[in-house]
PDB file of N, CA and C in Angstrom:
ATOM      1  N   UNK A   1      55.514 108.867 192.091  1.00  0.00           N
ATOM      2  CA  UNK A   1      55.298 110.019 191.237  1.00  0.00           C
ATOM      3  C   UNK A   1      54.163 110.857 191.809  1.00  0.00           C
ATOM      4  N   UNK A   2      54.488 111.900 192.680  1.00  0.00           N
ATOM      5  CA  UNK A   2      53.540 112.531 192.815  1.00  0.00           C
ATOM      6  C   UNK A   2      53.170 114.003 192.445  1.00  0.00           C
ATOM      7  N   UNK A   3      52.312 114.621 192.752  1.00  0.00           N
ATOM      8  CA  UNK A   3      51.768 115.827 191.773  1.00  0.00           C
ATOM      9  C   UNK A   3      52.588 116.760 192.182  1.00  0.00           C
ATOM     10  N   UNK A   4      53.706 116.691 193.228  1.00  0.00           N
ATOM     11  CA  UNK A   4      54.949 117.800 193.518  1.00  0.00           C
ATOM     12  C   UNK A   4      55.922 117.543 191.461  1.00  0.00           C
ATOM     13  N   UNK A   5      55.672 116.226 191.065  1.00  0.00           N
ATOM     14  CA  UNK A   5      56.508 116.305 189.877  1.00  0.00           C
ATOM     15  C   UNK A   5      56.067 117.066 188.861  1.00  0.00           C
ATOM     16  N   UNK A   6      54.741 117.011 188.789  1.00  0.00           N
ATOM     17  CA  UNK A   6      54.075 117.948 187.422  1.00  0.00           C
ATOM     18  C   UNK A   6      54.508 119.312 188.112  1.00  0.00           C
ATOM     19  N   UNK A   7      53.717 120.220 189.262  1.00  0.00           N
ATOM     20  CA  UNK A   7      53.842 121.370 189.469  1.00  0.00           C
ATOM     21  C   UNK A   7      55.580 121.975 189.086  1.00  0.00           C
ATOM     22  N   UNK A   8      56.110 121.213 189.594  1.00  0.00           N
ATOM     23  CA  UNK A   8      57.494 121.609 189.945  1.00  0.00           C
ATOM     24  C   UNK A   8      58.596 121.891 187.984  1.00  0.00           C
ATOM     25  N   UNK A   9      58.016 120.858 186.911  1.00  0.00           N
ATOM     26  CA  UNK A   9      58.159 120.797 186.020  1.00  0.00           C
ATOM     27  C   UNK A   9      57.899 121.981 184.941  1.00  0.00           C
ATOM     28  N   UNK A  10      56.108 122.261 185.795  1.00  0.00           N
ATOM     29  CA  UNK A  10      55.479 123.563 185.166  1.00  0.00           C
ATOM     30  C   UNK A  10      56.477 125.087 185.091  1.00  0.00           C
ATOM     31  N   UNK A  11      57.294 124.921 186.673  1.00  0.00           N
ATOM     32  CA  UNK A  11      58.065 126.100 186.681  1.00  0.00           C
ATOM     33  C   UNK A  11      59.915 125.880 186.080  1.00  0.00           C
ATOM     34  N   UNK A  12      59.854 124.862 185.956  1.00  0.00           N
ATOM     35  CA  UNK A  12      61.167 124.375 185.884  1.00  0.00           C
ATOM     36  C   UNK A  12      61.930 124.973 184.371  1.00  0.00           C
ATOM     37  N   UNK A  13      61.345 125.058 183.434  1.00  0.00           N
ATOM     38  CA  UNK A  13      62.065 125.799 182.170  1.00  0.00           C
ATOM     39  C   UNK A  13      62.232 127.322 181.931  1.00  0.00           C
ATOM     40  N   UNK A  14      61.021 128.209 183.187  1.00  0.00           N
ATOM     41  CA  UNK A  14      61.374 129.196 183.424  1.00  0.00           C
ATOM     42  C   UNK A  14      62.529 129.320 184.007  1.00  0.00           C
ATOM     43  N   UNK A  15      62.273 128.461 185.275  1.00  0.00           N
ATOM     44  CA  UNK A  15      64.114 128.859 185.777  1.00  0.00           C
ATOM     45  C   UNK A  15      65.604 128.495 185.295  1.00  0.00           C
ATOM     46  N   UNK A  16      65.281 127.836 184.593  1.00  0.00           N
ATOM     47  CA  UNK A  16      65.919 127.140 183.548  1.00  0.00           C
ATOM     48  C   UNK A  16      67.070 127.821 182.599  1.00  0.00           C
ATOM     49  N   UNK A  17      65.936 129.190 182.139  1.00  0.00           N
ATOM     50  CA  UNK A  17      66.574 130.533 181.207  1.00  0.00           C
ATOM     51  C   UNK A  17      66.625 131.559 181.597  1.00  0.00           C
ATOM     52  N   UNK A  18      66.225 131.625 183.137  1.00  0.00           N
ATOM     53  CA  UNK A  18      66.586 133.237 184.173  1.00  0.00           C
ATOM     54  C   UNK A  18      65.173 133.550 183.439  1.00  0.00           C
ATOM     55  N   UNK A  19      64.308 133.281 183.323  1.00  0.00           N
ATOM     56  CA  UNK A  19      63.323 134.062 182.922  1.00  0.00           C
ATOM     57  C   UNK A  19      63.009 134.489 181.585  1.00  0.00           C
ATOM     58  N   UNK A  20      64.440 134.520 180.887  1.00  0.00           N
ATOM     59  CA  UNK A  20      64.200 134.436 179.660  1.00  0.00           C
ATOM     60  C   UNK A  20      63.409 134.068 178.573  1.00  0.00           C
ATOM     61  N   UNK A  21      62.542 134.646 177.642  1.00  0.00           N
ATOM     62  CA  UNK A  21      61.741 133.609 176.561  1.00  0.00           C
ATOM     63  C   UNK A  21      62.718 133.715 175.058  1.00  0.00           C
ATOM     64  N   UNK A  22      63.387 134.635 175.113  1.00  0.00           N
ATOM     65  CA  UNK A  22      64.253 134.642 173.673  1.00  0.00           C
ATOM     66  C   UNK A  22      65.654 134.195 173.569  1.00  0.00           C
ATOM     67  N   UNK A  23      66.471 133.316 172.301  1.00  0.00           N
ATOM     68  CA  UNK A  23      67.322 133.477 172.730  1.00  0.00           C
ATOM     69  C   UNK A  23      68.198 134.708 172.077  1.00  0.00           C
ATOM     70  N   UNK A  24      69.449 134.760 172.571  1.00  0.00           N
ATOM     71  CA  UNK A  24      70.284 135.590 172.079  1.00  0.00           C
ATOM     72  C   UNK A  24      71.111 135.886 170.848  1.00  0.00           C
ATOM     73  N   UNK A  25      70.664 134.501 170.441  1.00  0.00           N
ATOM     74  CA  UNK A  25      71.221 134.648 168.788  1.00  0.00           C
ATOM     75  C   UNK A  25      70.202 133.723 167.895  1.00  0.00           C
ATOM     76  N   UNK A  26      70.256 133.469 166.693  1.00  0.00           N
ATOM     77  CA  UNK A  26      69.462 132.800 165.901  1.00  0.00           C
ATOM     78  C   UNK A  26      70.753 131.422 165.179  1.00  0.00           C
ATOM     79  N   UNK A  27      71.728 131.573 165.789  1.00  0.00           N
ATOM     80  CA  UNK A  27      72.335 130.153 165.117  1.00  0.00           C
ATOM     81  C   UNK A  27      71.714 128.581 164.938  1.00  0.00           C
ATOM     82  N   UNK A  28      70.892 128.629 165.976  1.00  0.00           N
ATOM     83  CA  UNK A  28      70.674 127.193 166.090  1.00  0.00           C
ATOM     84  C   UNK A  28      68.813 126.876 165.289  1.00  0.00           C
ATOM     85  N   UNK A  29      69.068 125.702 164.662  1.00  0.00           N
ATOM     86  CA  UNK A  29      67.531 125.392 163.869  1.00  0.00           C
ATOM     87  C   UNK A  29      67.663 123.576 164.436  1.00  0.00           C
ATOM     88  N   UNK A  30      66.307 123.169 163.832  1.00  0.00           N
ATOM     89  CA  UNK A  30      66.456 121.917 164.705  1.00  0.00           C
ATOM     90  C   UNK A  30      67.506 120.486 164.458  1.00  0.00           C
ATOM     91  N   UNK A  31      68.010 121.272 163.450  1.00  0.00           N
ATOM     92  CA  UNK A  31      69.461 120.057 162.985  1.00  0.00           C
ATOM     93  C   UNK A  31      70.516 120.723 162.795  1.00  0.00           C
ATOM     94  N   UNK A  32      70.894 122.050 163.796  1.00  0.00           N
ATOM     95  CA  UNK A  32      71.986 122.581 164.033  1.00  0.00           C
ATOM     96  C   UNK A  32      73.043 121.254 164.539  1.00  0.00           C
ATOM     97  N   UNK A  33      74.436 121.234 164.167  1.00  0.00           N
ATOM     98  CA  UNK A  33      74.742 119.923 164.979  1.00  0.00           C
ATOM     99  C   UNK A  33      75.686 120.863 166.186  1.00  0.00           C
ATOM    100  N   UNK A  34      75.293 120.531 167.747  1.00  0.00           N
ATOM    101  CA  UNK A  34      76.415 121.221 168.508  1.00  0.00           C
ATOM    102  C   UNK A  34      77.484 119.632 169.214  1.00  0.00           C
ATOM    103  N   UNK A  35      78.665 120.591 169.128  1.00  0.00           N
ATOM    104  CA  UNK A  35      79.915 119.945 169.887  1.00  0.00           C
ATOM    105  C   UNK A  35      80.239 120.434 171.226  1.00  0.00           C
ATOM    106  N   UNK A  36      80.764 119.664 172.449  1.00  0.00           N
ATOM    107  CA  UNK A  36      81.314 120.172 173.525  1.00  0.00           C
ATOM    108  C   UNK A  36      82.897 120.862 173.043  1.00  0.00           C
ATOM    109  N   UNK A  37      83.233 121.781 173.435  1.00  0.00           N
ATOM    110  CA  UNK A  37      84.770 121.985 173.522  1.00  0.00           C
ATOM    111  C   UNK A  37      85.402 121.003 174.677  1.00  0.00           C
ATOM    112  N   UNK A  38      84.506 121.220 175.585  1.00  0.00           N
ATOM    113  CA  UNK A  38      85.465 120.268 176.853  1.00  0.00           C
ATOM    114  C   UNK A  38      84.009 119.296 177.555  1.00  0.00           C
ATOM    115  N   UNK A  39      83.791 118.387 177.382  1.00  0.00           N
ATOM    116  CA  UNK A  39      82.374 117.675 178.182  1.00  0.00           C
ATOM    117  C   UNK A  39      82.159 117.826 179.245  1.00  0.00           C
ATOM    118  N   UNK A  40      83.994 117.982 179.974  1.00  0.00           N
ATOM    119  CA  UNK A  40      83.752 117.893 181.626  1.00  0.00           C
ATOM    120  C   UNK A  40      84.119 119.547 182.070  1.00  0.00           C
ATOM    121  N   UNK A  41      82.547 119.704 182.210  1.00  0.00           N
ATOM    122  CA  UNK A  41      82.799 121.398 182.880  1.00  0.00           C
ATOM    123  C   UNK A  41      83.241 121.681 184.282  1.00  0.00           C
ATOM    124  N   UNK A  42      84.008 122.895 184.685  1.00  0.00           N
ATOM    125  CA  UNK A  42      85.504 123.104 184.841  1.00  0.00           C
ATOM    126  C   UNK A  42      84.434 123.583 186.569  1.00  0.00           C
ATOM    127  N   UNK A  43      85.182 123.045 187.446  1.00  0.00           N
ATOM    128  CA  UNK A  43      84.397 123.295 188.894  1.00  0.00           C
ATOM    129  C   UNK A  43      84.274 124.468 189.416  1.00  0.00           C
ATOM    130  N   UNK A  44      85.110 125.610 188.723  1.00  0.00           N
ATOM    131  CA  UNK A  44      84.998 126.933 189.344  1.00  0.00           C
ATOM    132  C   UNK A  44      84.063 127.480 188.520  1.00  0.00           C
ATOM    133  N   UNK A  45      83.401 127.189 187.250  1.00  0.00           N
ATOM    134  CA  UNK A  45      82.332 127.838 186.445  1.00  0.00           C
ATOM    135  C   UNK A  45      81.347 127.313 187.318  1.00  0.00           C
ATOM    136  N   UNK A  46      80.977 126.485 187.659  1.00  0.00           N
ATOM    137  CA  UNK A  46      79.415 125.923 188.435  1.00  0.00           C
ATOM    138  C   UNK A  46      78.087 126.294 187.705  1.00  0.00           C
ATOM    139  N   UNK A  47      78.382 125.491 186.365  1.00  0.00           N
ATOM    140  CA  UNK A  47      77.020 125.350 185.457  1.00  0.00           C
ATOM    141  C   UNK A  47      75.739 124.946 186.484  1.00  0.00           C
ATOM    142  N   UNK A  48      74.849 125.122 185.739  1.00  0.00           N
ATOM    143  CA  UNK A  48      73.484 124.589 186.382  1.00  0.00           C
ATOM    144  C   UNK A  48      74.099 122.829 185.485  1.00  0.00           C
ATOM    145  N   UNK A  49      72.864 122.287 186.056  1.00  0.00           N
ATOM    146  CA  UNK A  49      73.192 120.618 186.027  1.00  0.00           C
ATOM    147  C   UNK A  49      72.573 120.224 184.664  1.00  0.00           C
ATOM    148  N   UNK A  50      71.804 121.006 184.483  1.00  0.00           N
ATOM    149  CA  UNK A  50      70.749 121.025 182.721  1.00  0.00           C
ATOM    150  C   UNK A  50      72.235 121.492 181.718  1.00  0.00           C
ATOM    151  N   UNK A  51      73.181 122.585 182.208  1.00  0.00           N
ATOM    152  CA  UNK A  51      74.270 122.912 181.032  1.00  0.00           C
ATOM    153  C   UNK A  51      75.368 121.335 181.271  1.00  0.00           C
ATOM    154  N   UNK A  52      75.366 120.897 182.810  1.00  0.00           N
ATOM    155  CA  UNK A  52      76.452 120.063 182.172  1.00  0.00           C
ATOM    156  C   UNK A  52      75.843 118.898 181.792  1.00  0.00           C
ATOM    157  N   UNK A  53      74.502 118.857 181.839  1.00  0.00           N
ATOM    158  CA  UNK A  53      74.033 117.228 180.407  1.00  0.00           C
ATOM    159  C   UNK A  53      74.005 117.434 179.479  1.00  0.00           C
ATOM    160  N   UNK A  54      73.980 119.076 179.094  1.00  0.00           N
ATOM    161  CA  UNK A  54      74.367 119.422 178.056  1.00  0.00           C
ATOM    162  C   UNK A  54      75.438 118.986 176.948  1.00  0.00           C
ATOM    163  N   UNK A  55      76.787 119.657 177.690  1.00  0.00           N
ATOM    164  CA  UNK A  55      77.792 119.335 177.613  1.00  0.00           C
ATOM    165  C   UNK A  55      78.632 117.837 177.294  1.00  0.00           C
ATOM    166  N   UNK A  56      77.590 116.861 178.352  1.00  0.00           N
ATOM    167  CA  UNK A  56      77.601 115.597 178.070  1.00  0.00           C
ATOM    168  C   UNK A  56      77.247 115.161 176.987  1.00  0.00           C
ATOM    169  N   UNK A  57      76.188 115.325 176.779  1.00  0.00           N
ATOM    170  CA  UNK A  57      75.803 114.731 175.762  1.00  0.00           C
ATOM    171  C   UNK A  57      76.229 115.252 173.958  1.00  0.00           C
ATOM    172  N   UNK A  58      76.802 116.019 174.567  1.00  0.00           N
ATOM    173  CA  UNK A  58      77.546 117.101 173.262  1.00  0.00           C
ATOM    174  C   UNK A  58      79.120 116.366 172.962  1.00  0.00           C
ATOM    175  N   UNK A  59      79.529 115.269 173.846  1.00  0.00           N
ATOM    176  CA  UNK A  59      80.614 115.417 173.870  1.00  0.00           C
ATOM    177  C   UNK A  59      81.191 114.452 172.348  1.00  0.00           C
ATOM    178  N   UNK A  60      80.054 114.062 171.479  1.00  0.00           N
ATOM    179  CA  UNK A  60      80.507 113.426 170.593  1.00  0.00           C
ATOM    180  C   UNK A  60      78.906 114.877 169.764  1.00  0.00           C
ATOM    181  N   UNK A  61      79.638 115.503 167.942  1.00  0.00           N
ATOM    182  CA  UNK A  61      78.547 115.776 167.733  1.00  0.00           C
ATOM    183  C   UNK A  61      76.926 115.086 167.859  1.00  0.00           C
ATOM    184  N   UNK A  62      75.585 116.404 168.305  1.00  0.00           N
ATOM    185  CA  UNK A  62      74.695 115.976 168.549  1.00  0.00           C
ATOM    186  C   UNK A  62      73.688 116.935 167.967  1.00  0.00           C
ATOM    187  N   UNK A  63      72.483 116.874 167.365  1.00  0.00           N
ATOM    188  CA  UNK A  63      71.493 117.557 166.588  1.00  0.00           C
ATOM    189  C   UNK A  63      70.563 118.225 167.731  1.00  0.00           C
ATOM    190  N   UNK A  64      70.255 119.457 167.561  1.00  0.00           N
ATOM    191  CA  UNK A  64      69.566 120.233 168.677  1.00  0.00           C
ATOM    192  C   UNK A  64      68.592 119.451 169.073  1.00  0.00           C
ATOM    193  N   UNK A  65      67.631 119.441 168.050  1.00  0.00           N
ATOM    194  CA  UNK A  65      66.539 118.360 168.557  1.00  0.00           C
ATOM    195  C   UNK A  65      66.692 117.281 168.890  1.00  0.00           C
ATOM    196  N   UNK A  66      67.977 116.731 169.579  1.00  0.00           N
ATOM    197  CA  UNK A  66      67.867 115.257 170.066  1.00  0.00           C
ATOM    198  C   UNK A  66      68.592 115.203 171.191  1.00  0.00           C
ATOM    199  N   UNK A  67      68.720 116.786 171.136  1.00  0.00           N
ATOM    200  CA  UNK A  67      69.401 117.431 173.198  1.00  0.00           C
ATOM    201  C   UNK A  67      68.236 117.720 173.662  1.00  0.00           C
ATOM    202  N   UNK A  68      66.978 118.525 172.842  1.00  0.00           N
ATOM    203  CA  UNK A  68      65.718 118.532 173.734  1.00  0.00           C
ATOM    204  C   UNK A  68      65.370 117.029 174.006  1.00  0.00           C
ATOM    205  N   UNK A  69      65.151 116.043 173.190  1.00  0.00           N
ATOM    206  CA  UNK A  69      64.523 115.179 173.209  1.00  0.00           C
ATOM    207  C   UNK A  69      65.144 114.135 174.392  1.00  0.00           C
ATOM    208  N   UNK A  70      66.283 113.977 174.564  1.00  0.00           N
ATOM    209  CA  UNK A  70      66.839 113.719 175.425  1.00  0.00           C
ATOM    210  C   UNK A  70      66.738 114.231 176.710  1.00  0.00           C
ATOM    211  N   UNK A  71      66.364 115.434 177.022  1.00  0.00           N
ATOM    212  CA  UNK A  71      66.623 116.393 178.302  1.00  0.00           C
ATOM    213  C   UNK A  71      65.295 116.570 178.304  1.00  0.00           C
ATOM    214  N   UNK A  72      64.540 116.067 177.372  1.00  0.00           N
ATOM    215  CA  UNK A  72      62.574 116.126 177.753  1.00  0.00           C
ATOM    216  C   UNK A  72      62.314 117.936 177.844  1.00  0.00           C
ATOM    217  N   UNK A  73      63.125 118.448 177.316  1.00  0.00           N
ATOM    218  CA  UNK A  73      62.782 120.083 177.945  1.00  0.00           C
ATOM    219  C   UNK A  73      62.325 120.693 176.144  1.00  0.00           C
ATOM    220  N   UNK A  74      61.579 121.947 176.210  1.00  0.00           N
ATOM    221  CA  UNK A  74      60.903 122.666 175.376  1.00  0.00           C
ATOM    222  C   UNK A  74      62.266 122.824 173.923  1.00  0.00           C
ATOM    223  N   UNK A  75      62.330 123.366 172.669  1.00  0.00           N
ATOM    224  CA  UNK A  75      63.264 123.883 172.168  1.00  0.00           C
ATOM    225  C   UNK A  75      63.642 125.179 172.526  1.00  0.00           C
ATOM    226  N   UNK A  76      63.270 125.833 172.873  1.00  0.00           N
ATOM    227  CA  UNK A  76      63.005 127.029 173.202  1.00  0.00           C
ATOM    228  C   UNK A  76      64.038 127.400 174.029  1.00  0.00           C
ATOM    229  N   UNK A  77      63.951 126.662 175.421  1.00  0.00           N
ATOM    230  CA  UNK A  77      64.740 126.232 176.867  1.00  0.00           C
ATOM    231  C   UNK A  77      65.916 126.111 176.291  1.00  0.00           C
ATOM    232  N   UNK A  78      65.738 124.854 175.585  1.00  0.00           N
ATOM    233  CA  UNK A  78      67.134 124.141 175.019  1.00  0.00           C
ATOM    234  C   UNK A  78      68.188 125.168 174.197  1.00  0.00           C
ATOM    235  N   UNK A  79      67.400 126.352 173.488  1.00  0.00           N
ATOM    236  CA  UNK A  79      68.132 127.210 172.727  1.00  0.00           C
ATOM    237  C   UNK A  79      68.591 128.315 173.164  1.00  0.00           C
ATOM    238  N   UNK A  80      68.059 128.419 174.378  1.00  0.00           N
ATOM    239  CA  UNK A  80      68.560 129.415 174.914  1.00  0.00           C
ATOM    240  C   UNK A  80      70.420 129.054 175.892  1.00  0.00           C
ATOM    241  N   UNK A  81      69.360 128.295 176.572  1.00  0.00           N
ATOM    242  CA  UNK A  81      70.770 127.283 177.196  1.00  0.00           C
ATOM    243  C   UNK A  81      71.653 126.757 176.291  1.00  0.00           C
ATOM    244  N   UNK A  82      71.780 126.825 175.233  1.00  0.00           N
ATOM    245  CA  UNK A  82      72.911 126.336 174.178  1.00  0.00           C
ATOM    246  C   UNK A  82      73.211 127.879 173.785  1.00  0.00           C
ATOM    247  N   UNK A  83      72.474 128.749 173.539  1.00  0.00           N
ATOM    248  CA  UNK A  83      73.094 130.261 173.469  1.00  0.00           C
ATOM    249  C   UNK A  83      74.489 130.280 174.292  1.00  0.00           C
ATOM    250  N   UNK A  84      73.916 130.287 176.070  1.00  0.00           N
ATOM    251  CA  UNK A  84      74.849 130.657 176.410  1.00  0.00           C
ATOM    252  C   UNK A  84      75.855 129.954 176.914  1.00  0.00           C
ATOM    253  N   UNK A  85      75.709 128.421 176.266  1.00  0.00           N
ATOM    254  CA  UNK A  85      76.919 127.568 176.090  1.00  0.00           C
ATOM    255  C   UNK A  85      77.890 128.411 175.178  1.00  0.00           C
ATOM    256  N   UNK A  86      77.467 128.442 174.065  1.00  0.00           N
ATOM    257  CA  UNK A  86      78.357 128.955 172.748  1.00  0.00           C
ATOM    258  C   UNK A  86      79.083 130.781 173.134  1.00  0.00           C
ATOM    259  N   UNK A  87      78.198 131.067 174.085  1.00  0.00           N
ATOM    260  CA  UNK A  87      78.630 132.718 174.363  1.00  0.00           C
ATOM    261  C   UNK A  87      79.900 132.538 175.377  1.00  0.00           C
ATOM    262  N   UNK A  88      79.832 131.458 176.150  1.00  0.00           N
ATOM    263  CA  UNK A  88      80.613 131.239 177.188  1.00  0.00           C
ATOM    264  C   UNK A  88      82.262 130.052 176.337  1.00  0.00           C
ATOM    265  N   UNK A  89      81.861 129.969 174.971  1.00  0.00           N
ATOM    266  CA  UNK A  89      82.587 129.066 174.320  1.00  0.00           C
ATOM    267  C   UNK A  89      82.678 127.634 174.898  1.00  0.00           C
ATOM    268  N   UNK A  90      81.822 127.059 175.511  1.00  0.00           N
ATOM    269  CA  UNK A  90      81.872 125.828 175.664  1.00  0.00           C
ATOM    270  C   UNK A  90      80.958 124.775 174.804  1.00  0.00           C
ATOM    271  N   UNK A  91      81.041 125.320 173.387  1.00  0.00           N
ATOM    272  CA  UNK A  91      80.242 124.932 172.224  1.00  0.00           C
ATOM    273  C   UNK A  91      80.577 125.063 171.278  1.00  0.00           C
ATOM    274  N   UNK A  92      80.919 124.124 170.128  1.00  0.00           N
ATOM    275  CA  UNK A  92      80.594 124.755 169.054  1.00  0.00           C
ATOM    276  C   UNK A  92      79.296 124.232 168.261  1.00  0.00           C
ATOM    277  N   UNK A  93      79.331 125.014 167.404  1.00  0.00           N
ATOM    278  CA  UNK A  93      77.708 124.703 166.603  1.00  0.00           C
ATOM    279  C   UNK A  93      78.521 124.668 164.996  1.00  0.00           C
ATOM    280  N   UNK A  94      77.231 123.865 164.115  1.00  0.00           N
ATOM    281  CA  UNK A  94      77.517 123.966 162.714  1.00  0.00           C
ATOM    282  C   UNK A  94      76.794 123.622 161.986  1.00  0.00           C
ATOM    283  N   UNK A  95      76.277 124.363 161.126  1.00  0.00           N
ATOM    284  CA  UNK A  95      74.798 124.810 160.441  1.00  0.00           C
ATOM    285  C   UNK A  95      74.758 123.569 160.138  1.00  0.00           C
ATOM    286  N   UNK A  96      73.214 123.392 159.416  1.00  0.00           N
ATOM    287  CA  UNK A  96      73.374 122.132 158.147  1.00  0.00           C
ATOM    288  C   UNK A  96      73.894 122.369 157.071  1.00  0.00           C
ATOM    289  N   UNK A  97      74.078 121.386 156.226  1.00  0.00           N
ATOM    290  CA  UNK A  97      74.729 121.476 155.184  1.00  0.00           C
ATOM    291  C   UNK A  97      73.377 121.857 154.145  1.00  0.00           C
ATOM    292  N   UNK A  98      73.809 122.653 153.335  1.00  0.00           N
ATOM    293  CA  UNK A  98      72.502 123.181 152.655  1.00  0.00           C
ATOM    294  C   UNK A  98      73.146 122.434 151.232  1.00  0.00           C
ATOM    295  N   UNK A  99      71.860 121.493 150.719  1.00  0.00           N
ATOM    296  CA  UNK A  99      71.715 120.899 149.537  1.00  0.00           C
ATOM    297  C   UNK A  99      71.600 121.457 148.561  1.00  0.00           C
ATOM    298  N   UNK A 100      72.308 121.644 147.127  1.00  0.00           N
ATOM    299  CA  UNK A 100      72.268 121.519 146.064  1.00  0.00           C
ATOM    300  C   UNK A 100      71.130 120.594 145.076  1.00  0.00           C
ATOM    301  N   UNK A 101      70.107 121.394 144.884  1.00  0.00           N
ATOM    302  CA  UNK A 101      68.730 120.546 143.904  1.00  0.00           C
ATOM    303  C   UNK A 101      69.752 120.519 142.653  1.00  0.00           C
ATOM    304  N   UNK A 102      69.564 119.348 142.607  1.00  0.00           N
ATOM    305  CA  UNK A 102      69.468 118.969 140.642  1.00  0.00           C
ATOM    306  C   UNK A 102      68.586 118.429 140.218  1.00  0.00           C
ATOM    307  N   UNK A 103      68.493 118.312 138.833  1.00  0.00           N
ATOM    308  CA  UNK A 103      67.487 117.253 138.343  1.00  0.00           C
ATOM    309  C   UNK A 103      67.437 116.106 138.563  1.00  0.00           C
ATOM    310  N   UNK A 104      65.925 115.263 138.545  1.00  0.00           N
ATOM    311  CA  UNK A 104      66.258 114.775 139.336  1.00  0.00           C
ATOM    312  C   UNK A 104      67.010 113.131 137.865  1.00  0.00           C
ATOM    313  N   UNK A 105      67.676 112.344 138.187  1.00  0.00           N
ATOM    314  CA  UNK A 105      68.379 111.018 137.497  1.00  0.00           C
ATOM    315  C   UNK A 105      67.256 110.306 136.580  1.00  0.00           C
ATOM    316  N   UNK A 106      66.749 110.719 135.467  1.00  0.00           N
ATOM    317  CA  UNK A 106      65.520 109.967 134.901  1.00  0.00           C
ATOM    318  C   UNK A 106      65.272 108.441 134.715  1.00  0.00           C
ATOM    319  N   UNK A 107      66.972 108.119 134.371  1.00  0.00           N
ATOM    320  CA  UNK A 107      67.342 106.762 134.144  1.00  0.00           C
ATOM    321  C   UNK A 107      67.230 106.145 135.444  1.00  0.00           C
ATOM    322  N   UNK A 108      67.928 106.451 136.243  1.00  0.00           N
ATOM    323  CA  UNK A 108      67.436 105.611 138.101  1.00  0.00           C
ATOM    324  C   UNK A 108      65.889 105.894 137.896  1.00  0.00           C
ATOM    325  N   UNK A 109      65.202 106.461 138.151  1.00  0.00           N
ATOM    326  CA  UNK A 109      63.996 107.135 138.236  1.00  0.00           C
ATOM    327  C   UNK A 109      62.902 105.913 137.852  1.00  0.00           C
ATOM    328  N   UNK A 110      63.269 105.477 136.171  1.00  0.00           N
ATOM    329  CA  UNK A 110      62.746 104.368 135.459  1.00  0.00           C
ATOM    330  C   UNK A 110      63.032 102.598 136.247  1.00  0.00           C
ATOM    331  N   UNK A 111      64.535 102.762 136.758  1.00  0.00           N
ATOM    332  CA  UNK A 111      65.167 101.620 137.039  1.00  0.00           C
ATOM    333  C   UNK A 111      64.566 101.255 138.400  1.00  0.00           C
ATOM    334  N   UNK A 112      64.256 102.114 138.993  1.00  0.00           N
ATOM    335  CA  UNK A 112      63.254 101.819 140.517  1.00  0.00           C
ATOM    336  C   UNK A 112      61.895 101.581 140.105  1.00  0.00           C
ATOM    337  N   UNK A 113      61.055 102.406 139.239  1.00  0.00           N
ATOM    338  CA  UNK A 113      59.669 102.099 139.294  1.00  0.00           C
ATOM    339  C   UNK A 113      59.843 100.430 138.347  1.00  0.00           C
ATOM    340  N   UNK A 114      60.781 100.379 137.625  1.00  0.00           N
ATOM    341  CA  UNK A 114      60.246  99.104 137.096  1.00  0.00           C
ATOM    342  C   UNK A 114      60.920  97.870 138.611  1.00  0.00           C
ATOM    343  N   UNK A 115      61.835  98.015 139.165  1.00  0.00           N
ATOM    344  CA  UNK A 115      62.027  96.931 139.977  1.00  0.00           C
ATOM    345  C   UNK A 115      60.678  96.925 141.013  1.00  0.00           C
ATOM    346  N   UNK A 116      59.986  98.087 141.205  1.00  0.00           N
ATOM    347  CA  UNK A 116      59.292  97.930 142.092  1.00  0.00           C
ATOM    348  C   UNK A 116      57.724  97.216 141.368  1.00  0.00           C
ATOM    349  N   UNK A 117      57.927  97.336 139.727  1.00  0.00           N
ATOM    350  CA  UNK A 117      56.688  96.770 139.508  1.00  0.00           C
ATOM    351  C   UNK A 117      56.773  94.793 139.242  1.00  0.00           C
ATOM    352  N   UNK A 118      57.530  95.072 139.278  1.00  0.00           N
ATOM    353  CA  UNK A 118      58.394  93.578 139.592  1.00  0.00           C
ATOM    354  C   UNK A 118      57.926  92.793 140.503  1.00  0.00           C
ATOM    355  N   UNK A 119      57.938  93.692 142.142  1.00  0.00           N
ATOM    356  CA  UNK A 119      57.264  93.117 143.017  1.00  0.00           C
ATOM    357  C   UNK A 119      56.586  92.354 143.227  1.00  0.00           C
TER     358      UNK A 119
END
């Protein structure tokens, strides 16, 4: 491991997004879930090697934040490069599911604090 790995890392998410710092759409948050359409990208497109681990790792649904976390790279990087997965259709994405608050069960509510005073 030598200090060619840090330097080289420092520049590596710039080139990553063409320079880019924004992405192109706002679909994705950090529990967007994305899907591959096809995992194994097609030899005449010639992804960079960051879109096809992408892809890989997409090939069963996967939560944005656990493609950065996996690929060790910024969210930022990661969202951009999933932009132009999804622009190029080799993605799909799908929000979270947004929860419904109710009140909250008073009767469970009682039935836990007493098992827990049980303890």
């Amino acid at each position: 491991m030598g200090g060619g790995d840090v330097a080289g890392r420092l520049v590596r998410p710039f080139t990553l997004t063409g320079g880019r710092t924004r992405p192109s759409r706002a679909d994705f948050t950090l529990i967007t879930t994305v899907t591959a359409v096809d995992p194994q990208p097609e030899a005449a497109a010639r992804p960079q090697p960051e879109h096809t681990r992408i892809l890989r790792l997409c090939a069963e649904p996967v939560a944005v934040a656990e493609i950065a976390a996996r690929l060790d790279l910024p969210m930022s990087v990661i969202v951009i490069m999933l932009c132009d997965l999804l622009e190029a259709g080799r993605i799909t994405v799908r929000p979270p599911h947004h929860v419904t608050r109710t009140a909250p069960d008073l009767d469970l509510l009682q039935k836990v604090r007493d098992g827990l005073g049980r303890l």
